[in-house]
PDB file of N, CA and C in Angstrom:
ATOM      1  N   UNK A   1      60.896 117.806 138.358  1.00  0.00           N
ATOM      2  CA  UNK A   1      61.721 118.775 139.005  1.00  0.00           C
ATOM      3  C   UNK A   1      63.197 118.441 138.779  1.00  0.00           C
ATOM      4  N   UNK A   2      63.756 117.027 138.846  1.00  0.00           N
ATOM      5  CA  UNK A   2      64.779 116.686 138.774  1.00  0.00           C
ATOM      6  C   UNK A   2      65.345 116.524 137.225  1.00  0.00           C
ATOM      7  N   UNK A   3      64.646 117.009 136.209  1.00  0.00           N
ATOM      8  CA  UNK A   3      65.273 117.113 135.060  1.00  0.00           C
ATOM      9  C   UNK A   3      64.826 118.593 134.576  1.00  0.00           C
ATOM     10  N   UNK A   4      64.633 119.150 135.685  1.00  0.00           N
ATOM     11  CA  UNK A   4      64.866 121.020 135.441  1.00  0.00           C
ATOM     12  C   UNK A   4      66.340 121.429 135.890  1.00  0.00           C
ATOM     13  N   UNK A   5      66.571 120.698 136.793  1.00  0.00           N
ATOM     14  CA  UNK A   5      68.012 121.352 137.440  1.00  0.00           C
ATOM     15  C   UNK A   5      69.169 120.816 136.516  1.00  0.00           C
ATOM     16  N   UNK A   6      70.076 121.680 135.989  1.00  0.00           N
ATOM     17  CA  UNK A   6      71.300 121.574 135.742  1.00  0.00           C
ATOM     18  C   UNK A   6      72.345 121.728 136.601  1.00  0.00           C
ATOM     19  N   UNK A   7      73.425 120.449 136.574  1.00  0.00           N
ATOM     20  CA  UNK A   7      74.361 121.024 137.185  1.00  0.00           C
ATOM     21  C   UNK A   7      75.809 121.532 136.548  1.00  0.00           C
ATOM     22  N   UNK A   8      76.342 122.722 137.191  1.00  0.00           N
ATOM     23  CA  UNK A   8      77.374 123.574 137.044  1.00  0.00           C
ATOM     24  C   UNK A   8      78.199 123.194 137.535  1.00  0.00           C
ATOM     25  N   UNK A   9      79.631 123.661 136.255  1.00  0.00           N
ATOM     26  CA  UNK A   9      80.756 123.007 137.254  1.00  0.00           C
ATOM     27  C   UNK A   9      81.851 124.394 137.255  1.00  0.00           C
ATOM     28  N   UNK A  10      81.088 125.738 137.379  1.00  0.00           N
ATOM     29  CA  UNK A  10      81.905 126.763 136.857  1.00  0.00           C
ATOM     30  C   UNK A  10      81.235 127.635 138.040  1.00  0.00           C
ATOM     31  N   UNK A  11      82.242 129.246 138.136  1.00  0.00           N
ATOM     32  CA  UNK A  11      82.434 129.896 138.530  1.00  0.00           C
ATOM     33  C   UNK A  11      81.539 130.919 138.313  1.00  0.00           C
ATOM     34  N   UNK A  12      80.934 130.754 137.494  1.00  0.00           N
ATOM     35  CA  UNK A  12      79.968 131.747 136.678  1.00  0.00           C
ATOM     36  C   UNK A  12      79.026 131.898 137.772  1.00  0.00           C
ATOM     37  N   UNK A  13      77.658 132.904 137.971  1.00  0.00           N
ATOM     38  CA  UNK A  13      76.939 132.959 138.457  1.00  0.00           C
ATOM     39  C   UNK A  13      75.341 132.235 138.312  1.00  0.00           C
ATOM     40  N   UNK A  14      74.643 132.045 138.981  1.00  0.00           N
ATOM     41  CA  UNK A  14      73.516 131.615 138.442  1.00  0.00           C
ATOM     42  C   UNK A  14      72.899 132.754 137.514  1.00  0.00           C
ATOM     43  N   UNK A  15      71.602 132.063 136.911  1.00  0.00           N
ATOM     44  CA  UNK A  15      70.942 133.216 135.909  1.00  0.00           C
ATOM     45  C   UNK A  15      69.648 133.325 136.837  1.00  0.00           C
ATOM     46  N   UNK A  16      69.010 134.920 136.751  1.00  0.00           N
ATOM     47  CA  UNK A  16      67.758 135.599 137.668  1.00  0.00           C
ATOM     48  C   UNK A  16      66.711 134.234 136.976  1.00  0.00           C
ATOM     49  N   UNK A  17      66.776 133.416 136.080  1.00  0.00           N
ATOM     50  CA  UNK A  17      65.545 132.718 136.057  1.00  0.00           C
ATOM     51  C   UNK A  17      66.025 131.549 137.049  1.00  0.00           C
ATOM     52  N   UNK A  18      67.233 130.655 137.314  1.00  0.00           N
ATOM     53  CA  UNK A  18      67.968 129.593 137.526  1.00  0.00           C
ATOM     54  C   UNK A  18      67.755 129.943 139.445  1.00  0.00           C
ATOM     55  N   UNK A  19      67.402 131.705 140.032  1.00  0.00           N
ATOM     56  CA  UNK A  19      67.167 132.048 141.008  1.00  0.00           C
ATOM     57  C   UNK A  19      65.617 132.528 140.944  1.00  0.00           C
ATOM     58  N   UNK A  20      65.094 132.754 140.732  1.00  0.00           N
ATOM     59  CA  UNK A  20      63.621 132.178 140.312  1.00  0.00           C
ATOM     60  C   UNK A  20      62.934 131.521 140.688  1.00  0.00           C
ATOM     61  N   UNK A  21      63.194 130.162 139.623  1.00  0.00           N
ATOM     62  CA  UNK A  21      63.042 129.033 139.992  1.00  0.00           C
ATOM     63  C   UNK A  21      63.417 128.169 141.533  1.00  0.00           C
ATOM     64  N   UNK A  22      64.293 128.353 141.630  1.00  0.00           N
ATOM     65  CA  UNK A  22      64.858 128.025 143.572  1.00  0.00           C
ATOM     66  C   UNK A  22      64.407 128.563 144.603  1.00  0.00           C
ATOM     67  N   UNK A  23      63.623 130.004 144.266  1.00  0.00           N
ATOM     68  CA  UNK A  23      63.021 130.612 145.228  1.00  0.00           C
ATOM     69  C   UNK A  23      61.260 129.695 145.316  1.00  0.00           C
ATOM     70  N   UNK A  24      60.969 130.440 144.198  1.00  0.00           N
ATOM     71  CA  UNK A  24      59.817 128.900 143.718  1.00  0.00           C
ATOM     72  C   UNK A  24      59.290 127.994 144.441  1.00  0.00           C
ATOM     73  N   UNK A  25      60.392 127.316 143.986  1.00  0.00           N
ATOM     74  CA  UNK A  25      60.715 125.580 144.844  1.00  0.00           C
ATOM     75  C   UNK A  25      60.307 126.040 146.922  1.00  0.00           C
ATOM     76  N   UNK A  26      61.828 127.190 146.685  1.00  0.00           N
ATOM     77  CA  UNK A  26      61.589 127.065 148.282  1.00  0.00           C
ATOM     78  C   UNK A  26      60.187 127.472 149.319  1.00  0.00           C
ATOM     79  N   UNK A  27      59.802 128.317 148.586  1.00  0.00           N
ATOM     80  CA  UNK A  27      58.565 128.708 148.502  1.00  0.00           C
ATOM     81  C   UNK A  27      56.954 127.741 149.275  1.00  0.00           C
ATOM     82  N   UNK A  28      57.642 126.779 147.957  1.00  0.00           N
ATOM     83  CA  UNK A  28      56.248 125.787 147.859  1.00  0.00           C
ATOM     84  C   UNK A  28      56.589 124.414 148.700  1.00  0.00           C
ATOM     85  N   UNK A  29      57.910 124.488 149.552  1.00  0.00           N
ATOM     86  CA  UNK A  29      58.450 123.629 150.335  1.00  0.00           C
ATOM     87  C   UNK A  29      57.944 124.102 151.864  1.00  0.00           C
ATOM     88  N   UNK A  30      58.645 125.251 152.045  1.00  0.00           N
ATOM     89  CA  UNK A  30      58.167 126.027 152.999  1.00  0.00           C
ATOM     90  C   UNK A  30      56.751 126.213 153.742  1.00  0.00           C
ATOM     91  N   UNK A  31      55.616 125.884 152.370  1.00  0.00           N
ATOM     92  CA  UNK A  31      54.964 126.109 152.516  1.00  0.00           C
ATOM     93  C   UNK A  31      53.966 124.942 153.116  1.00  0.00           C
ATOM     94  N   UNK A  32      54.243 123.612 152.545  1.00  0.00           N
ATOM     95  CA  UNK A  32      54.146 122.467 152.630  1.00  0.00           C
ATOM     96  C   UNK A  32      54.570 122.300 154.421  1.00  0.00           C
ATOM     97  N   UNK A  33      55.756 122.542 154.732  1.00  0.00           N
ATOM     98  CA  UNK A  33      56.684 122.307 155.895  1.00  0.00           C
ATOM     99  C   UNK A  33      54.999 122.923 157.202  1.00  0.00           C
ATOM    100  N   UNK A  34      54.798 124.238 156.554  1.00  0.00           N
ATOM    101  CA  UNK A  34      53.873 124.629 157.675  1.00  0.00           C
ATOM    102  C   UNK A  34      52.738 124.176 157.963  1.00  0.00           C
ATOM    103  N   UNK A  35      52.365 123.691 156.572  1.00  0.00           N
ATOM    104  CA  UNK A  35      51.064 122.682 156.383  1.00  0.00           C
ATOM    105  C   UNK A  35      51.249 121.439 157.448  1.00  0.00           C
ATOM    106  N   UNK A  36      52.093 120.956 156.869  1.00  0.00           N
ATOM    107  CA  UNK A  36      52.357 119.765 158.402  1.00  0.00           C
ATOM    108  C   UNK A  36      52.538 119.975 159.547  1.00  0.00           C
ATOM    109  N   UNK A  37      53.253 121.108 159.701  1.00  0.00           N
ATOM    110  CA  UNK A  37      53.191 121.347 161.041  1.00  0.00           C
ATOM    111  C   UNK A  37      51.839 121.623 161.918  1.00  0.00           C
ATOM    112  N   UNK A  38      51.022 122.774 161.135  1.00  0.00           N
ATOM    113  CA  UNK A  38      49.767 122.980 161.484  1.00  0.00           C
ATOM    114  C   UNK A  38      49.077 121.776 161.799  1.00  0.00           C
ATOM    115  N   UNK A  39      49.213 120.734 160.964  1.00  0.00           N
ATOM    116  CA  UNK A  39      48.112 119.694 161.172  1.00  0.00           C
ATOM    117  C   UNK A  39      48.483 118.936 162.057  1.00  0.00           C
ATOM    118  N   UNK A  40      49.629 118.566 162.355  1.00  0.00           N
ATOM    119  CA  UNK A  40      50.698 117.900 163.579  1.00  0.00           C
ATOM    120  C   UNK A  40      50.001 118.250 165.132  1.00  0.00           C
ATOM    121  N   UNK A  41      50.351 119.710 165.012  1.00  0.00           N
ATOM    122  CA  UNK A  41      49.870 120.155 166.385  1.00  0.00           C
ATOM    123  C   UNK A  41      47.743 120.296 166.478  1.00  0.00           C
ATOM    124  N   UNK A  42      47.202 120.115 165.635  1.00  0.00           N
ATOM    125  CA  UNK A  42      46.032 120.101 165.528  1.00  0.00           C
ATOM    126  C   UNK A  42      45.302 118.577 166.507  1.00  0.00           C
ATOM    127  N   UNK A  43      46.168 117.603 165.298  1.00  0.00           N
ATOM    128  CA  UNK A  43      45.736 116.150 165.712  1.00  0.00           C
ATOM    129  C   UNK A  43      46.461 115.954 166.916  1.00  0.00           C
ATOM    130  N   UNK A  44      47.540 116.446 167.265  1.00  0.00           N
ATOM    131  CA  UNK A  44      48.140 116.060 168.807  1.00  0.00           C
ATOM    132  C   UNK A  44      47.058 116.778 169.898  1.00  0.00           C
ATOM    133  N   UNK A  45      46.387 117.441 169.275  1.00  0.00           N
ATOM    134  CA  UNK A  45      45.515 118.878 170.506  1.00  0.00           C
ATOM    135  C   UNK A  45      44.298 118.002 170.460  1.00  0.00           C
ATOM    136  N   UNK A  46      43.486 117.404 169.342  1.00  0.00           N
ATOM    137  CA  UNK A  46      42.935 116.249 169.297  1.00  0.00           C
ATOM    138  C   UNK A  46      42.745 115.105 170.077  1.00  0.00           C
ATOM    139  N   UNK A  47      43.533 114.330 169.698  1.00  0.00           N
ATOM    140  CA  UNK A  47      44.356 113.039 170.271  1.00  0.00           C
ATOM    141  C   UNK A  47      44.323 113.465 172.264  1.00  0.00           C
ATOM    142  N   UNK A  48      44.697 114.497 172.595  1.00  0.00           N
ATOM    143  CA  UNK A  48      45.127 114.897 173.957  1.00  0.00           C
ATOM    144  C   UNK A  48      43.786 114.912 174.667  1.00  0.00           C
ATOM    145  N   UNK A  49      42.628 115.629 173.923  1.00  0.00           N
ATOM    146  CA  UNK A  49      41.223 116.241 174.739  1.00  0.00           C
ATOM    147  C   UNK A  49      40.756 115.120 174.240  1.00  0.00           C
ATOM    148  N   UNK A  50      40.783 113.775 173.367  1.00  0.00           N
ATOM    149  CA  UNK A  50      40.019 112.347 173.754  1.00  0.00           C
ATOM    150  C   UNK A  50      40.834 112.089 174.468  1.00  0.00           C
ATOM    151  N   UNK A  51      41.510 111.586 174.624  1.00  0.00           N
ATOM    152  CA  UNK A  51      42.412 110.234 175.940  1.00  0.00           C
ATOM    153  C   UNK A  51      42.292 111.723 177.273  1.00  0.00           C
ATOM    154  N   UNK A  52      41.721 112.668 177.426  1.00  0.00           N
ATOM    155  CA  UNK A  52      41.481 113.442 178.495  1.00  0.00           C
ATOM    156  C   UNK A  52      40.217 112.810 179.288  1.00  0.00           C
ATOM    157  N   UNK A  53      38.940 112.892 177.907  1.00  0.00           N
ATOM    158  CA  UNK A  53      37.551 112.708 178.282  1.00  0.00           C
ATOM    159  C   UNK A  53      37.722 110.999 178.495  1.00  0.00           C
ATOM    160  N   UNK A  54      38.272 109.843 177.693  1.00  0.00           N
ATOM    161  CA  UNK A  54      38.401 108.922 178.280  1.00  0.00           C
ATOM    162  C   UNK A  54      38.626 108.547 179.558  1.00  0.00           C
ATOM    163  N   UNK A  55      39.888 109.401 180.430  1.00  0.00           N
ATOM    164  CA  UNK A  55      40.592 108.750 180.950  1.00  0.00           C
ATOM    165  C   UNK A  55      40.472 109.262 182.181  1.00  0.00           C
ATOM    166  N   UNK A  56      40.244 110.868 182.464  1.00  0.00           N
ATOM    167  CA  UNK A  56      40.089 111.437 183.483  1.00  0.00           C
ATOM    168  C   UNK A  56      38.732 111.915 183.605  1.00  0.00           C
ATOM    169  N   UNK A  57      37.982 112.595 182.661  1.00  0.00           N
ATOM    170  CA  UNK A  57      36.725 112.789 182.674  1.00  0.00           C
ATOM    171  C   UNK A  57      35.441 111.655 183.498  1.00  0.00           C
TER     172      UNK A  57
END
């Protein structure tokens, strides 16, 4: 990934592939981001209903 990006030192605009590509990326980051999150709150909902049945049950 890090020897796809060029860097610019001009005024010029990016090119529709150079925005593309960044959407892409953000995309498959984003997407990742929710993945963890989902599983975060899964194993915490987990984790909560054992130390429930342990502790108070």
């Amino acid at each position: 990934m890090a020897e796809q990006q060029v860097a610019t030192y001009s005024n010029k605009p990016i090119s529709e592939k150079q925005k593309e590509k960044d959407f892409e990326e953000h995309t498959h980051t984003y997407a990742a981001f929710l993945s963890g999150a989902k599983w975060s709150v899964i194993s915490t909902a987990a984790i909560l209903v054992i130390l429930y049945l342990i502790f108070v049950y």
